[in-house]
Protein backbone atom coordinates (compact mmCIF):
# COMPACT_ATOMS: atom_id res chain seq x y z
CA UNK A 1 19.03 -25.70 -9.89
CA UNK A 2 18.82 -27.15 -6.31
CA UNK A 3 15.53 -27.59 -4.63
CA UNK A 4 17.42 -25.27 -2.06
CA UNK A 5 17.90 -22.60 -4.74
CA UNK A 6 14.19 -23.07 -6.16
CA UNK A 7 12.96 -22.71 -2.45
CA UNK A 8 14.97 -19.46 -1.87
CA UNK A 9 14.32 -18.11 -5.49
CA UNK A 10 10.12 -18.48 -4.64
CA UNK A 11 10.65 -16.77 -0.83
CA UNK A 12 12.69 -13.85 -3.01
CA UNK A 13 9.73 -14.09 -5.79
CA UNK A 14 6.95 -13.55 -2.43
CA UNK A 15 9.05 -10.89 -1.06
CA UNK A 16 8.85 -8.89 -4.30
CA UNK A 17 8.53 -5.12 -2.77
CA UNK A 18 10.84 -4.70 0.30
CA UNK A 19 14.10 -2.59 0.52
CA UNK A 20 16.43 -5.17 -1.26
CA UNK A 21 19.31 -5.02 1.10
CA UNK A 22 17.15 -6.38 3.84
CA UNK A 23 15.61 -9.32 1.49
CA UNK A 24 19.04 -10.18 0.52
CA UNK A 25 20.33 -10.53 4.00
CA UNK A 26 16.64 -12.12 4.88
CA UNK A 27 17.46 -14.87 1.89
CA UNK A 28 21.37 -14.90 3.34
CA UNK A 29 20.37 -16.59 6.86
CA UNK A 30 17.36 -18.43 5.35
CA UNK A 31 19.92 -20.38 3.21
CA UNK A 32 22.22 -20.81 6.04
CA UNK A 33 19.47 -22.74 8.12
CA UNK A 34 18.45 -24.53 5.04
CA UNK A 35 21.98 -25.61 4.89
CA UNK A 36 22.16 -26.26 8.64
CA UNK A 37 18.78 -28.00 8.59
CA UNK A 38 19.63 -30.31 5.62
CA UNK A 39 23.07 -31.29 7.15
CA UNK A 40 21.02 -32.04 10.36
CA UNK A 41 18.41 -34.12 8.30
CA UNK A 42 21.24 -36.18 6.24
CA UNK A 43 21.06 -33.95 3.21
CA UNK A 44 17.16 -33.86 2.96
CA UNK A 45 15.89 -30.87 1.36
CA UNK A 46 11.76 -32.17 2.08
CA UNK A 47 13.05 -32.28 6.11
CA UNK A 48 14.67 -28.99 6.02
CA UNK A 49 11.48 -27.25 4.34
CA UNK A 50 8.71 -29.10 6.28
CA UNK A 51 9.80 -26.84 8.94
CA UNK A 52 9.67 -23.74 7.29
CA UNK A 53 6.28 -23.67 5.50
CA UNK A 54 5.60 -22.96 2.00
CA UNK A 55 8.07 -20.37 0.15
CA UNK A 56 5.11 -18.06 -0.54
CA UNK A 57 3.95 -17.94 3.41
CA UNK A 58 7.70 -17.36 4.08
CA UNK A 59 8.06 -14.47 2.02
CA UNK A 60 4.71 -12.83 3.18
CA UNK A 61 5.77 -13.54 6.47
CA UNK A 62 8.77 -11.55 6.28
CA UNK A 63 7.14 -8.86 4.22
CA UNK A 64 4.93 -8.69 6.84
CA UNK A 65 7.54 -8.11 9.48
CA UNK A 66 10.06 -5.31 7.60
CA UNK A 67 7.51 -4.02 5.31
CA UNK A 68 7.47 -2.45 1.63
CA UNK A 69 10.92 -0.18 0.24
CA UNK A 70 10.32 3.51 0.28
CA UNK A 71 10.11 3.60 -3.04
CA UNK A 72 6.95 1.01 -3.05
CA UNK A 73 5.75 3.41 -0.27
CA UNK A 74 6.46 6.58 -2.38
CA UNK A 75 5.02 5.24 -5.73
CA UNK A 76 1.58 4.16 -3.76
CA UNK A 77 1.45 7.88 -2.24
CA UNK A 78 2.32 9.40 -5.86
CA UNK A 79 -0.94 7.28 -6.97
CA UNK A 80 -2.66 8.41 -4.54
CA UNK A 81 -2.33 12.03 -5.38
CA UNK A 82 -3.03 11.45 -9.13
CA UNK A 83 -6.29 9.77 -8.31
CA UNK A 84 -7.56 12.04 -6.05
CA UNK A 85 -6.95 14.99 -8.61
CA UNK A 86 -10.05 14.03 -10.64
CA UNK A 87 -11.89 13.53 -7.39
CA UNK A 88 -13.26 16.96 -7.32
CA UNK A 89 -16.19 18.56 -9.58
CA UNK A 90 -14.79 21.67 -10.29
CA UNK A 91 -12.63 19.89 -12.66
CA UNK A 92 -14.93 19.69 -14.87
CA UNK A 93 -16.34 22.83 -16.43
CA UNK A 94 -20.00 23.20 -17.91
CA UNK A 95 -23.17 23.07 -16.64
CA UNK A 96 -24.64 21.22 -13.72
CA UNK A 97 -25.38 17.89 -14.90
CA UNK A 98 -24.51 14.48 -13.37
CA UNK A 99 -21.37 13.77 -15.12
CA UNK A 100 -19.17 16.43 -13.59
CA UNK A 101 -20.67 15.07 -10.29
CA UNK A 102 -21.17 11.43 -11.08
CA UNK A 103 -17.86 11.14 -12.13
CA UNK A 104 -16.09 12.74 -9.20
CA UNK A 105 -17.57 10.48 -6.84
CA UNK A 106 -16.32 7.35 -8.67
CA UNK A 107 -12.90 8.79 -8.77
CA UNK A 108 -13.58 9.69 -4.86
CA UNK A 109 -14.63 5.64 -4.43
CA UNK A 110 -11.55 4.39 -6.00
CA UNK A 111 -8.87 6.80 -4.21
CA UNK A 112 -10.34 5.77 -1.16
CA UNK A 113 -10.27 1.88 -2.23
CA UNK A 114 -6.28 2.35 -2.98
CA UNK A 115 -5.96 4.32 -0.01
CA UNK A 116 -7.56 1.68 1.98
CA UNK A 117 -5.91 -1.12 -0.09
CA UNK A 118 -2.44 0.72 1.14
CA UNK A 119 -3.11 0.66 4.61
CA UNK A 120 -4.48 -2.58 4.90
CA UNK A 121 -1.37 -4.59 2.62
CA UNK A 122 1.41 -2.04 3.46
CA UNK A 123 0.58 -1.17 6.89
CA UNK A 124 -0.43 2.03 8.33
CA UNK A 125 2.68 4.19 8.12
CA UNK A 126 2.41 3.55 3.83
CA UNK A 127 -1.49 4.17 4.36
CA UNK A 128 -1.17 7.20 6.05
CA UNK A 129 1.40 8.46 3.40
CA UNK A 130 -1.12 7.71 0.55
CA UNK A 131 -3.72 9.12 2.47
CA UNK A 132 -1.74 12.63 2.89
CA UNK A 133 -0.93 12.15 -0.47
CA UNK A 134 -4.75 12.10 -1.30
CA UNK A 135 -5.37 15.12 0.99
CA UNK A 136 -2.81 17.20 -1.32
CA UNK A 137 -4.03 16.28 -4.38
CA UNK A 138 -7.18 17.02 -3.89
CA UNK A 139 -6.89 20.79 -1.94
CA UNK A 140 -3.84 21.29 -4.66
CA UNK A 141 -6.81 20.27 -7.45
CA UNK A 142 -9.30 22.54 -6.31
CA UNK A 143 -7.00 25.69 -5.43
CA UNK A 144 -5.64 25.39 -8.97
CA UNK A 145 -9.29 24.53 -10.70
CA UNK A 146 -11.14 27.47 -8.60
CA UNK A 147 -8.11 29.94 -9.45
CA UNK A 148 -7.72 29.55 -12.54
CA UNK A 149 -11.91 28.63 -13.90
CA UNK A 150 -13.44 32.15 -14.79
CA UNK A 151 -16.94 32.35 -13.25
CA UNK A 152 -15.77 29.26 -10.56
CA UNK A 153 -18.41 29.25 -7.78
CA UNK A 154 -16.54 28.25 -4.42
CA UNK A 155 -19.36 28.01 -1.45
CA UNK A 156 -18.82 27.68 2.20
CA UNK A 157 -20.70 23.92 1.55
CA UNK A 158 -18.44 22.99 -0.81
CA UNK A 159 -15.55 23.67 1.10
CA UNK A 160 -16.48 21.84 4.19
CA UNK A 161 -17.26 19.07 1.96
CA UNK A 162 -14.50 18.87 0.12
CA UNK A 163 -12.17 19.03 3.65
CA UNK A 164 -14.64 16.52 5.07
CA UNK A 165 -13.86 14.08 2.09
CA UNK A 166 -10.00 14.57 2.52
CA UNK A 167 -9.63 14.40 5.75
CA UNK A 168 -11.07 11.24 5.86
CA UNK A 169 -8.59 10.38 3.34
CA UNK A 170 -6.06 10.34 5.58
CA UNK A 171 -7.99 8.94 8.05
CA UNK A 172 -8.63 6.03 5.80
CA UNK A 173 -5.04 5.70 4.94
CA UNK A 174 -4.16 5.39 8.69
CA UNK A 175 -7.37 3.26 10.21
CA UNK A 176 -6.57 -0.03 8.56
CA UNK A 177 -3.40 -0.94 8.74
CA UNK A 178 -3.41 0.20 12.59
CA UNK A 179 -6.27 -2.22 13.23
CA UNK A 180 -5.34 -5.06 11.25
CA UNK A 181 -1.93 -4.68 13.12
CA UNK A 182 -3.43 -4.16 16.92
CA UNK A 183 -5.95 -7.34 16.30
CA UNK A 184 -4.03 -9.43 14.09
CA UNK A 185 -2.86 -11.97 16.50
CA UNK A 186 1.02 -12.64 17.78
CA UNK A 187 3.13 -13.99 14.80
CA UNK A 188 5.18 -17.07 14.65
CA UNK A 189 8.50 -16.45 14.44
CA UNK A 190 10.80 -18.05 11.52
């Protein structure tokens, strides 16, 4: 393998998520001004990469720039919605004790950790989705637990609450990745 090859195989390895029509075409004109810069630098391939930067911060770069495939986007929405199913207390039926409770909370701590996690590394359109996704799961959870639980107590409290928590779901999703990208600061182009 060519130290060209090995340098385009590690930018495809950090570019692991986008559509892959747009890495291949990314990876297409990368190796044509590899080529271009190593016919410029007499066939040096530690010339043509000094320029570039590591093959890691080149694919990051680029992820950066075009973003995550819908399916990455979909499958981080779809977890989304599964953890924030357990996120309510209703689920659980029985008497009041901490557990129900104690455990909802921790499920409610780490949907809004992924949701935030979402916005933050696949920007805030993929944040926002998760955090809709979050929303749903959650009302969908609770319409289906207090429906279907015989003896379900549903209070005006509880309610609020539970819209409180899941609309800030979504504002979670869509807070992050809007800041980092309004104060991150201009990019270098490649």
């Amino acid at each position: 393998m060519t130290p060209q090859d090995e340098y385009l195989n590690q930018v495809r390895r950090a570019m692991a998520g986008m559509e892959p029509a747009v890495r291949d075409d990314i990876l297409r004109e990368l190796r044509s001004h590899v080529a271009e810069s190593m016919a410029a630098n007499g066939g040096n391939p530690t010339a043509a990469f000094s320029g570039l930067g590591s093959p890691q911060e080149v694919g990051r770069h680029y992820r950066a720039i075009y973003g995550y495939s819908r399916l990455y986007r979909a499958l981080f929405a779809f977890i989304a919605f599964l953890l924030a199913v357990p996120s309510i207390p209703v689920l659980a039926a029985g008497n009041e004790r901490i557990f129900p409770y104690g455990l909802s909370i921790v499920f409610l701590i780490i949907v809004a950790a992924w949701v935030v996690w979402v916005s933050v590394a696949a920007g805030s359109r993929a944040g926002l989705m998760a955090g809709i996704a979050a929303f749903a799961g959650r009302v969908l959870a609770f319409a289906i637990a207090a429906s279907t639980q015989p003896g379900a107590v549903v209070t005006a409290e509880g309610i609020e609450f539970l819209l409180a928590a899941s609309v800030a779901m979504v504002l979670l999703g869509w807070l992050p990745g809007t800041a980092k990208q309004t104060w991150s600061g201009p990019k270098a182009e490649l």
